[in-house]
PDB file of N, CA and C in Angstrom:
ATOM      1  N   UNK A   1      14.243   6.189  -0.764  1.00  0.00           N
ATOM      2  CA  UNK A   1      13.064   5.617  -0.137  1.00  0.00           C
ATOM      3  C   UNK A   1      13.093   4.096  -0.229  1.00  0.00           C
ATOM      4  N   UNK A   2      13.503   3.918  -1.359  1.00  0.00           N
ATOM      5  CA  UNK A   2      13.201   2.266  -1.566  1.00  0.00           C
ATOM      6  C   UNK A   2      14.173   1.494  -0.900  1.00  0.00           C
ATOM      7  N   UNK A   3      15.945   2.106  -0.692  1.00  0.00           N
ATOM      8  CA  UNK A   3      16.492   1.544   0.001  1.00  0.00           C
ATOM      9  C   UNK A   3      16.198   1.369   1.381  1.00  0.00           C
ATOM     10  N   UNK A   4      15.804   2.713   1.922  1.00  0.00           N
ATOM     11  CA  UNK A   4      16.590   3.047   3.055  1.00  0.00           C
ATOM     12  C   UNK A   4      14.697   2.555   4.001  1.00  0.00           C
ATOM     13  N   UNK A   5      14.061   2.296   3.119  1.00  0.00           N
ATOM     14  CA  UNK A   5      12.530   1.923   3.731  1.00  0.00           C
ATOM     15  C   UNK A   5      12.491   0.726   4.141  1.00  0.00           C
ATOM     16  N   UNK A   6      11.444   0.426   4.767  1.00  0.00           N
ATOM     17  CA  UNK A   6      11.494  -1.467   5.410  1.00  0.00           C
ATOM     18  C   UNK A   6      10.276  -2.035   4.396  1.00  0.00           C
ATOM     19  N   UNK A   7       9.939  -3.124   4.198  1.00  0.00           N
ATOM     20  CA  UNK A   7       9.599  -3.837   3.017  1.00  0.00           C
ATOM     21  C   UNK A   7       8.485  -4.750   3.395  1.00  0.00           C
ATOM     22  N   UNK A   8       7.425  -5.357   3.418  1.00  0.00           N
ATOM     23  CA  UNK A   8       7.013  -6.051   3.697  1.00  0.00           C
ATOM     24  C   UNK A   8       5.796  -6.800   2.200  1.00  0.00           C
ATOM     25  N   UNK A   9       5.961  -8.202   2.241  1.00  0.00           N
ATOM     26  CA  UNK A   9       5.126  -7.952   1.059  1.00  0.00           C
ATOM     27  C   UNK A   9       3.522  -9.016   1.499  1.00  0.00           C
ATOM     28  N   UNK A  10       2.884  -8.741   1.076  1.00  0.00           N
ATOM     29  CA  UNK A  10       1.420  -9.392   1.081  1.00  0.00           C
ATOM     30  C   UNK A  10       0.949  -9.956  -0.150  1.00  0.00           C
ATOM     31  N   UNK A  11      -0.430 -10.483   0.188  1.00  0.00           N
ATOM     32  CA  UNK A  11      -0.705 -11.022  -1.173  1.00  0.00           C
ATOM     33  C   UNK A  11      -0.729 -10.291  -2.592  1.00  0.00           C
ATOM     34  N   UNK A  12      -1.359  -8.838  -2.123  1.00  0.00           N
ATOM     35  CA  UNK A  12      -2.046  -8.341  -3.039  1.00  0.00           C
ATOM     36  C   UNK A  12      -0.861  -6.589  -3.633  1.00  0.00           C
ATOM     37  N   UNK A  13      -0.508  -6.794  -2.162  1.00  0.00           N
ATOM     38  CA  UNK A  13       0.712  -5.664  -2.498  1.00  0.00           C
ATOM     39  C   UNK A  13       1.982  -5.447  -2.148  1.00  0.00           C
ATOM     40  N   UNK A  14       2.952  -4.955  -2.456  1.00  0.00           N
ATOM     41  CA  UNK A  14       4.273  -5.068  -1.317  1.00  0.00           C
ATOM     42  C   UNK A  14       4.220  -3.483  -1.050  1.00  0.00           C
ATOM     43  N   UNK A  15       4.899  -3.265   0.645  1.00  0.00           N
ATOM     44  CA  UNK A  15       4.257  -1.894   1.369  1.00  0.00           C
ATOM     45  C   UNK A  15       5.791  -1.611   1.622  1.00  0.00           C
ATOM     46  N   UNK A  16       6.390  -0.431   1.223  1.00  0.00           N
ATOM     47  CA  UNK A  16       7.600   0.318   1.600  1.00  0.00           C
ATOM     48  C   UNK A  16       7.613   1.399   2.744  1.00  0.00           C
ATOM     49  N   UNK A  17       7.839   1.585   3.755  1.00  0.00           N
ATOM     50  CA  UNK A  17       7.688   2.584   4.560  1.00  0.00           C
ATOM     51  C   UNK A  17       9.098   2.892   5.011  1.00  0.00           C
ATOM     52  N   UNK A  18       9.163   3.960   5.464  1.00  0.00           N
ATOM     53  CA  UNK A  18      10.160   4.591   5.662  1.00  0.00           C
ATOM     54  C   UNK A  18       9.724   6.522   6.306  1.00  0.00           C
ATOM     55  N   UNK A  19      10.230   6.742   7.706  1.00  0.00           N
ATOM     56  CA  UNK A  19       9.758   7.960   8.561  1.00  0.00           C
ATOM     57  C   UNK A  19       9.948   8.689   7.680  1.00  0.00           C
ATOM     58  N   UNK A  20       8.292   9.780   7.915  1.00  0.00           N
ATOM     59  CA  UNK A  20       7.984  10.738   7.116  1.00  0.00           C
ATOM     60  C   UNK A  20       8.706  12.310   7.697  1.00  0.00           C
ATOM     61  N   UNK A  21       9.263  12.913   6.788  1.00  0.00           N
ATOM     62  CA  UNK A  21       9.691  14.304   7.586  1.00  0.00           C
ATOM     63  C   UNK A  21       8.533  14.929   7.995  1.00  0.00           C
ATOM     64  N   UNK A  22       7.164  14.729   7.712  1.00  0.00           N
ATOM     65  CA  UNK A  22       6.253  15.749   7.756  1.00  0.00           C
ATOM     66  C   UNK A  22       5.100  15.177   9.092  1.00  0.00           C
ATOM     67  N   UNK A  23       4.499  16.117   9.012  1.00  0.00           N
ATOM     68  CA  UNK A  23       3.250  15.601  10.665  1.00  0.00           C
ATOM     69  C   UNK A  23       2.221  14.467  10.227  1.00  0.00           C
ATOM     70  N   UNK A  24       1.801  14.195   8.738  1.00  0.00           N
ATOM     71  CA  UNK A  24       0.954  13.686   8.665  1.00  0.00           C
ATOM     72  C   UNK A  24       1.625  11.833   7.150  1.00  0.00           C
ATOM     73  N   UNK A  25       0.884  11.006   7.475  1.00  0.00           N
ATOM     74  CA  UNK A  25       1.252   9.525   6.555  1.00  0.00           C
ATOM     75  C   UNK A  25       0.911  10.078   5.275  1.00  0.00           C
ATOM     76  N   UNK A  26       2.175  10.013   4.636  1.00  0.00           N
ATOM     77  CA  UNK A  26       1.768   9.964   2.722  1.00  0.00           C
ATOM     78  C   UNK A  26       1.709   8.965   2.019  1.00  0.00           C
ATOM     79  N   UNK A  27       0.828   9.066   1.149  1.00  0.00           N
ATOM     80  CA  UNK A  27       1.033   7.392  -0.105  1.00  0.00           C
ATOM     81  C   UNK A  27       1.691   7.722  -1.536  1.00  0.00           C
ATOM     82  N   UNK A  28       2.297   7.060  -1.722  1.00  0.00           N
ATOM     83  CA  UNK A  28       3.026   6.486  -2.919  1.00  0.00           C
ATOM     84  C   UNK A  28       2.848   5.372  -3.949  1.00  0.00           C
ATOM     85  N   UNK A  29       2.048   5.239  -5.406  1.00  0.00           N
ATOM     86  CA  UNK A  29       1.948   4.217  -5.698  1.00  0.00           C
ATOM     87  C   UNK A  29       3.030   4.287  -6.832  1.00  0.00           C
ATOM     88  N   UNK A  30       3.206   2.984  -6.859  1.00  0.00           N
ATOM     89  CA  UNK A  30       3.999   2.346  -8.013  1.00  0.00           C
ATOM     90  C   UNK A  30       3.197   1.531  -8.411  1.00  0.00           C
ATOM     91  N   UNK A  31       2.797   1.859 -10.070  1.00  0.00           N
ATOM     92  CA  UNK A  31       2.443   0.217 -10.694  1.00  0.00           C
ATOM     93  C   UNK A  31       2.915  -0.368 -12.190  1.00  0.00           C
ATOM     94  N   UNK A  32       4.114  -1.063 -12.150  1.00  0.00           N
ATOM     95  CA  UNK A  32       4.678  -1.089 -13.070  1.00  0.00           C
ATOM     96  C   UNK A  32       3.543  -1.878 -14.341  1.00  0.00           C
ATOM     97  N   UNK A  33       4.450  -2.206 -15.217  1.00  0.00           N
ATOM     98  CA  UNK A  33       3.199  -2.659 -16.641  1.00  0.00           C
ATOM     99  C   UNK A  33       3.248  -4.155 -16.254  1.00  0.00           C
ATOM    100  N   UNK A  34       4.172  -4.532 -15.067  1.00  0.00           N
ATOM    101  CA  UNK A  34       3.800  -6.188 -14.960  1.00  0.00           C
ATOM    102  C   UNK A  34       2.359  -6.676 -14.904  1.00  0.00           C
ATOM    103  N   UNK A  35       1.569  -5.358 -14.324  1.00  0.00           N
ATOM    104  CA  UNK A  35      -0.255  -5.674 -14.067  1.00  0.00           C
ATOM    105  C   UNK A  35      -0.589  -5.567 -14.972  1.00  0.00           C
ATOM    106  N   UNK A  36      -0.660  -4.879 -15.951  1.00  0.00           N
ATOM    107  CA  UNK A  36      -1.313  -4.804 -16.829  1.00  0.00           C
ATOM    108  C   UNK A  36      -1.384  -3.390 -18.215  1.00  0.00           C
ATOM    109  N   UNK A  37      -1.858  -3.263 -18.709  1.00  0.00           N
ATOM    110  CA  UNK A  37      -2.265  -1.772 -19.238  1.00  0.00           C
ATOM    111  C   UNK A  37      -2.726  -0.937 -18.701  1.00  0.00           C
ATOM    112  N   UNK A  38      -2.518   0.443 -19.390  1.00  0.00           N
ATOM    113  CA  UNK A  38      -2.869   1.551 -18.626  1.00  0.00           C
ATOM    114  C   UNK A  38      -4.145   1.384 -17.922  1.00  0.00           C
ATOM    115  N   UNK A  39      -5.379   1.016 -18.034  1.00  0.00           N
ATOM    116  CA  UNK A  39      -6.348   0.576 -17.467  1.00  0.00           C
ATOM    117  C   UNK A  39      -6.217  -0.406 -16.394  1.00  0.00           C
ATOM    118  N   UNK A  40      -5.461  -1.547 -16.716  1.00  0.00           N
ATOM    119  CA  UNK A  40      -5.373  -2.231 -15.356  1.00  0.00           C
ATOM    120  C   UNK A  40      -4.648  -1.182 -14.049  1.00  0.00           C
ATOM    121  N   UNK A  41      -4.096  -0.449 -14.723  1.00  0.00           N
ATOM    122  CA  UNK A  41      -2.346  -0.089 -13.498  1.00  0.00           C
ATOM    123  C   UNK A  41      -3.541   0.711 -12.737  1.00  0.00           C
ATOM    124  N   UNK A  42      -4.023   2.008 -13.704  1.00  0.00           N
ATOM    125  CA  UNK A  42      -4.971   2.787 -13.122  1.00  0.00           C
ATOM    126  C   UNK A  42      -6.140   2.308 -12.003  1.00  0.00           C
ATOM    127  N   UNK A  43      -7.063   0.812 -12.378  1.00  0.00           N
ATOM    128  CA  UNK A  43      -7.599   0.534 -11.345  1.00  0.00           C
ATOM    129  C   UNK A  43      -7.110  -0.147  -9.985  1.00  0.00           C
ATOM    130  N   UNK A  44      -5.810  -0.560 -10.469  1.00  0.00           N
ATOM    131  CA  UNK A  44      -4.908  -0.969  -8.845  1.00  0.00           C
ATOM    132  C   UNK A  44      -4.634   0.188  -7.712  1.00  0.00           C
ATOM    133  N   UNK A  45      -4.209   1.415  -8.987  1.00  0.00           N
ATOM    134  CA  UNK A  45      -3.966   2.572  -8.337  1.00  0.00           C
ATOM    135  C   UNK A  45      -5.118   2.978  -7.548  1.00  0.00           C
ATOM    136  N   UNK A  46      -6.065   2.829  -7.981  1.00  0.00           N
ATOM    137  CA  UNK A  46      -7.698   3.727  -7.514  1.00  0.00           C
ATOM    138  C   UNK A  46      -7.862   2.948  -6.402  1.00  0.00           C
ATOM    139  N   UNK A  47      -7.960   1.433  -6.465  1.00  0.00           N
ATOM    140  CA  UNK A  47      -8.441   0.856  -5.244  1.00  0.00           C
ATOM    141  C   UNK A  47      -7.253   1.126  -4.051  1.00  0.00           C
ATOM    142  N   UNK A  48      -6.298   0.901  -4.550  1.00  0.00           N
ATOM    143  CA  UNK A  48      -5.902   1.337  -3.144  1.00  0.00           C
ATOM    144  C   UNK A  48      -5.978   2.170  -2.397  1.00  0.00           C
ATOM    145  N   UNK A  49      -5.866   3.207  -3.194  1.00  0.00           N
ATOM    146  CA  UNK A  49      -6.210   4.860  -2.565  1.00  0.00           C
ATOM    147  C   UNK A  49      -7.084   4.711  -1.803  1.00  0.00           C
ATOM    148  N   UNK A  50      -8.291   3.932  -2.609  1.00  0.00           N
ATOM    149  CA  UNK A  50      -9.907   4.238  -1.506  1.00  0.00           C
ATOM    150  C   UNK A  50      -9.263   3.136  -0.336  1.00  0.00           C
ATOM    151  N   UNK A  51      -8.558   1.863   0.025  1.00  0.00           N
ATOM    152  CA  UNK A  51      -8.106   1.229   0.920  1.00  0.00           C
ATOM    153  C   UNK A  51      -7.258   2.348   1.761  1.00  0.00           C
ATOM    154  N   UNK A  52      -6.335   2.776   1.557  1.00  0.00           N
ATOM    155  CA  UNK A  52      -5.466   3.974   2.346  1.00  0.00           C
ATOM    156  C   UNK A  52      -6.818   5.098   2.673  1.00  0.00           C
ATOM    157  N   UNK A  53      -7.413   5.666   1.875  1.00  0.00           N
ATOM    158  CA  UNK A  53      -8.258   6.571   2.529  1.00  0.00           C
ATOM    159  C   UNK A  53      -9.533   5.783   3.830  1.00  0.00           C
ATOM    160  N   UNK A  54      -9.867   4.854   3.332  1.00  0.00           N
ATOM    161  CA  UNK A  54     -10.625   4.147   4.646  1.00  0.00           C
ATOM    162  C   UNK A  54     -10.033   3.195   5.480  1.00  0.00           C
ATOM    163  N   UNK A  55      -9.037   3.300   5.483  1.00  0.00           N
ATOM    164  CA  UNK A  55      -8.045   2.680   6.350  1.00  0.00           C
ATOM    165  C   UNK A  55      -7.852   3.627   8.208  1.00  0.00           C
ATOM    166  N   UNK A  56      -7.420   2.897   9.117  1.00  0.00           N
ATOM    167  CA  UNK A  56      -7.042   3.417  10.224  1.00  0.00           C
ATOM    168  C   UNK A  56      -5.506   3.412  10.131  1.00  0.00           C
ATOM    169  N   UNK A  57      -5.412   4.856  10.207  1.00  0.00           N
ATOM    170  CA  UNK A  57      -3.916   5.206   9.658  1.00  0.00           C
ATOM    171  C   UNK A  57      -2.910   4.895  10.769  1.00  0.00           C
ATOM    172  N   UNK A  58      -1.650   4.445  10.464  1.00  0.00           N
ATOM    173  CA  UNK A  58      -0.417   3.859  11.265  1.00  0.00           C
ATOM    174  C   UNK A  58      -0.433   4.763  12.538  1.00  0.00           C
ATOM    175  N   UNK A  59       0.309   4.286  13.739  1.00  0.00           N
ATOM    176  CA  UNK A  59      -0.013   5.144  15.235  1.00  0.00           C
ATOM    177  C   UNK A  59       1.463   6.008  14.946  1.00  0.00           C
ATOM    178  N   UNK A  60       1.849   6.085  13.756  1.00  0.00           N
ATOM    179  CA  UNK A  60       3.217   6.844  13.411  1.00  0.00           C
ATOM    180  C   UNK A  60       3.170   7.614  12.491  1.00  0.00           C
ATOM    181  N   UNK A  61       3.574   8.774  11.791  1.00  0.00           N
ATOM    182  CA  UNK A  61       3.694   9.209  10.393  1.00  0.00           C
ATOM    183  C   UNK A  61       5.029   8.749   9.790  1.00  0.00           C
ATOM    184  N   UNK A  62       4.283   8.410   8.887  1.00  0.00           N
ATOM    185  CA  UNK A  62       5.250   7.297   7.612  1.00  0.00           C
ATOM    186  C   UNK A  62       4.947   7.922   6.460  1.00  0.00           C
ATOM    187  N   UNK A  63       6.305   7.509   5.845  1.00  0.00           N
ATOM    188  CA  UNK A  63       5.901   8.378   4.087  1.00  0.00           C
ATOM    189  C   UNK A  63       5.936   6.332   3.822  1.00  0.00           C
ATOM    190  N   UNK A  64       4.519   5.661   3.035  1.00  0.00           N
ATOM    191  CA  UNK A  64       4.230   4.671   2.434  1.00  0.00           C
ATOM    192  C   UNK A  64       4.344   4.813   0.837  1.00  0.00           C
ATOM    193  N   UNK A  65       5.239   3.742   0.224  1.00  0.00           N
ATOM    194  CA  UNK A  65       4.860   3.841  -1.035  1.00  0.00           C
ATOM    195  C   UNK A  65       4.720   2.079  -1.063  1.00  0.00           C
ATOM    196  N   UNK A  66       3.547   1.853  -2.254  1.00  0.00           N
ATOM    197  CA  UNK A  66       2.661   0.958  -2.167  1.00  0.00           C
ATOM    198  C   UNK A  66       2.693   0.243  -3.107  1.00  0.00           C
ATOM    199  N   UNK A  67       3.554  -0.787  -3.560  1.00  0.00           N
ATOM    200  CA  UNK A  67       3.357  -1.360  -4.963  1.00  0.00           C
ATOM    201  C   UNK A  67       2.619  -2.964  -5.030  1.00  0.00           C
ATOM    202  N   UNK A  68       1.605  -1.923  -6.077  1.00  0.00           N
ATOM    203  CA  UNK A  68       0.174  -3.076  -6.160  1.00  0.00           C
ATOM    204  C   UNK A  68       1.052  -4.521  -7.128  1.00  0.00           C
ATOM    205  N   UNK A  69       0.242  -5.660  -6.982  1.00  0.00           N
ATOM    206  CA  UNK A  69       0.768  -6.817  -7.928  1.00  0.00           C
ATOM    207  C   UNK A  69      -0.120  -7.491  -8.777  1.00  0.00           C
ATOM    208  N   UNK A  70      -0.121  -8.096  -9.607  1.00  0.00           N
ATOM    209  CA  UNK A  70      -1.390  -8.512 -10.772  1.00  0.00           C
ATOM    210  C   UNK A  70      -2.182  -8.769  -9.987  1.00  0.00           C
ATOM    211  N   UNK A  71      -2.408  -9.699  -9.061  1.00  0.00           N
ATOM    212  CA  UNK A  71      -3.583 -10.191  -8.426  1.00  0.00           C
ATOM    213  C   UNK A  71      -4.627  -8.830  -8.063  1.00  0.00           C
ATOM    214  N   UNK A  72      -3.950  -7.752  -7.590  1.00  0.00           N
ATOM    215  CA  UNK A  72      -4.618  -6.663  -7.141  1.00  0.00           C
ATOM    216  C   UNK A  72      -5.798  -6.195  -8.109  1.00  0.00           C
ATOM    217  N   UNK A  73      -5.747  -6.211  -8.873  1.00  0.00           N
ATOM    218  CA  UNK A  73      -6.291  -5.785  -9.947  1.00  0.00           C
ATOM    219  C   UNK A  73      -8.059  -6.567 -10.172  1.00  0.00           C
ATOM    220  N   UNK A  74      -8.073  -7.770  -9.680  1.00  0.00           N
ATOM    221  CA  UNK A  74      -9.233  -8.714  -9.779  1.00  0.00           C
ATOM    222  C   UNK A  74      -9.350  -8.546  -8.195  1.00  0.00           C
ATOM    223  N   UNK A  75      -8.944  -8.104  -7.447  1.00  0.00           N
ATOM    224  CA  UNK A  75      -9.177  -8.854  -6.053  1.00  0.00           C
ATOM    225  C   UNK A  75     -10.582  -7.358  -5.840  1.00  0.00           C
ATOM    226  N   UNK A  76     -11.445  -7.940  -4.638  1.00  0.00           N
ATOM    227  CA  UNK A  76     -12.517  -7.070  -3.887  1.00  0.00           C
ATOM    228  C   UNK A  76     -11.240  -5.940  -3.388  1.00  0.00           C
ATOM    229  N   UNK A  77     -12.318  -5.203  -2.975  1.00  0.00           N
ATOM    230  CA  UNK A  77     -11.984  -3.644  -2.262  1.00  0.00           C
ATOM    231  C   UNK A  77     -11.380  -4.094  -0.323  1.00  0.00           C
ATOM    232  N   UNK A  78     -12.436  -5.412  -0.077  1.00  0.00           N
ATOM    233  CA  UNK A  78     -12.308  -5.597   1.373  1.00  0.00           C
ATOM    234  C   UNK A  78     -11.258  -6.507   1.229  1.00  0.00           C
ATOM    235  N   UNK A  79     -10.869  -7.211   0.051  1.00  0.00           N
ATOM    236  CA  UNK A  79      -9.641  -8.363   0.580  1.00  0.00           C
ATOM    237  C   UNK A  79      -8.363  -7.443   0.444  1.00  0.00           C
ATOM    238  N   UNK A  80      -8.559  -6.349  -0.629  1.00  0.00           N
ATOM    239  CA  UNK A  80      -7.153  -5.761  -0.117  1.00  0.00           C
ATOM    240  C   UNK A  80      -6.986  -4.604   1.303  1.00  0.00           C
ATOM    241  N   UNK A  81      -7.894  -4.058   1.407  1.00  0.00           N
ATOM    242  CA  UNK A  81      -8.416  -3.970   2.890  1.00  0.00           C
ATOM    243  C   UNK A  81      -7.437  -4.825   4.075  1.00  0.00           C
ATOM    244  N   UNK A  82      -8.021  -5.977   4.309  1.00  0.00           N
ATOM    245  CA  UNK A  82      -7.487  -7.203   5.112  1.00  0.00           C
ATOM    246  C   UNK A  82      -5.839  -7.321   4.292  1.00  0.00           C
ATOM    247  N   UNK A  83      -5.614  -7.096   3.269  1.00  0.00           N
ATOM    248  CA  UNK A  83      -3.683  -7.538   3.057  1.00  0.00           C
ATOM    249  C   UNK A  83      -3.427  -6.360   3.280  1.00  0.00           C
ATOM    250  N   UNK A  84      -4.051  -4.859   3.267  1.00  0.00           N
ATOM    251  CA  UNK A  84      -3.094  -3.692   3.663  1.00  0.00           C
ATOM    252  C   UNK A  84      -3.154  -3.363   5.215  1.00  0.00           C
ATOM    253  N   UNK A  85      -3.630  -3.853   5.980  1.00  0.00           N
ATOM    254  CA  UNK A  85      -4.000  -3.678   7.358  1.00  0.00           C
ATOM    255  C   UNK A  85      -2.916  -4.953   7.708  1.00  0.00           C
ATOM    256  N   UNK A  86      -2.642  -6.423   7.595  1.00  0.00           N
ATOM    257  CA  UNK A  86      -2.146  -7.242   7.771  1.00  0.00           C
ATOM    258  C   UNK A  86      -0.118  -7.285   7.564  1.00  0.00           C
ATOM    259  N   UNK A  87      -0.148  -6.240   6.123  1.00  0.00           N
ATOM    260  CA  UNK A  87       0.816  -5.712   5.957  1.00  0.00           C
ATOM    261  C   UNK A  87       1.643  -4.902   6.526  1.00  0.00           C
ATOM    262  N   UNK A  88       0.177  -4.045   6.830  1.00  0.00           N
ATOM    263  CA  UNK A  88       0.979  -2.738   7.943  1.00  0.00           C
ATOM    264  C   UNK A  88       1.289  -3.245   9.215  1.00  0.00           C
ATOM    265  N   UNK A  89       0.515  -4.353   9.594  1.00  0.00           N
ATOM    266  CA  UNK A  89       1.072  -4.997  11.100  1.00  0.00           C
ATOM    267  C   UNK A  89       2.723  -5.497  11.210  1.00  0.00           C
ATOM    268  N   UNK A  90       2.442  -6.033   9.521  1.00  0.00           N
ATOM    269  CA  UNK A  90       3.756  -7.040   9.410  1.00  0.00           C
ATOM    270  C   UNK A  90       4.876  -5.632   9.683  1.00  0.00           C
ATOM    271  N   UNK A  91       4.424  -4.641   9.244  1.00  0.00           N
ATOM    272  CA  UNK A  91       6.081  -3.691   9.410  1.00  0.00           C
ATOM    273  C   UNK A  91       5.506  -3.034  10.708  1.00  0.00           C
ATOM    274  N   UNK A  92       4.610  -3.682  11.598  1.00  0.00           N
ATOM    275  CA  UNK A  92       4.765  -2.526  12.754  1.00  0.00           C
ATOM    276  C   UNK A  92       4.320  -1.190  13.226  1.00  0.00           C
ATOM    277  N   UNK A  93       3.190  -1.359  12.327  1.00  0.00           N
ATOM    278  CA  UNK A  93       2.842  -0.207  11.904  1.00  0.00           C
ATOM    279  C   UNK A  93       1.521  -0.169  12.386  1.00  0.00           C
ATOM    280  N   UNK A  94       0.839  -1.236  12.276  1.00  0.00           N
ATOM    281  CA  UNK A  94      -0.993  -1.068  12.304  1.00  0.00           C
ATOM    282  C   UNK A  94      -1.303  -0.574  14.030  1.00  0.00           C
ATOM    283  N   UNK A  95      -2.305  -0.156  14.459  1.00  0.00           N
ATOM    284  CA  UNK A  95      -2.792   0.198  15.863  1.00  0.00           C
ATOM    285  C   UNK A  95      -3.237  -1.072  15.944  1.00  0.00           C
ATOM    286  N   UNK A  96      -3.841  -1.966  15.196  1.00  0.00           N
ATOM    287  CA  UNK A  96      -5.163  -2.861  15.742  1.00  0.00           C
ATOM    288  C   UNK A  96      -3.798  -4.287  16.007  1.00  0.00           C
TER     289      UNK A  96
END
């Protein structure tokens, strides 16, 4: 996945995609201990999810794996919002 995926990185996260075998977009997080402790990693993990779940999903099915970066961790719900939508454009991905 990590090779063979395309890469794009943003402020708040870097976005791996790579075509999904299946009908519908999957997520993938990675959050290494560079963020923080188990508590930090966990709330990078959470917000994004709720960003991917209220998100307008790619006009493609993609298997996404999502690796959050320290900043993520302090940032609002809507600014990573705006870097995962901005991200997904950057690989080609977004409808809007």
């Amino acid at each position: 996945m990590f090779d063979g995926g395309r890469r794009a990185h943003g402020r708040y996260l870097t976005i791996v995609a790579a075509p999904s075998a299946g009908p519908v977009t999957r997520l993938g997080l990675v959050a290494s201990r560079k963020i923080g402790g188990a508590v930090e990693r966990n709330r990078a993990k959470r917000l994004i999810r709720e960003v991917f779940r209220s998100a307008v999903p790619p006009h493609v099915p993609v298997d996404l794996v999502v690796i959050p970066k320290a900043a993520a961790v302090e940032a609002k719900v809507t600014d990573l919002t705006r870097d995962y939508q901005a991200t997904l454009k950057r690989l080609g991905l977004s409808k809007q």
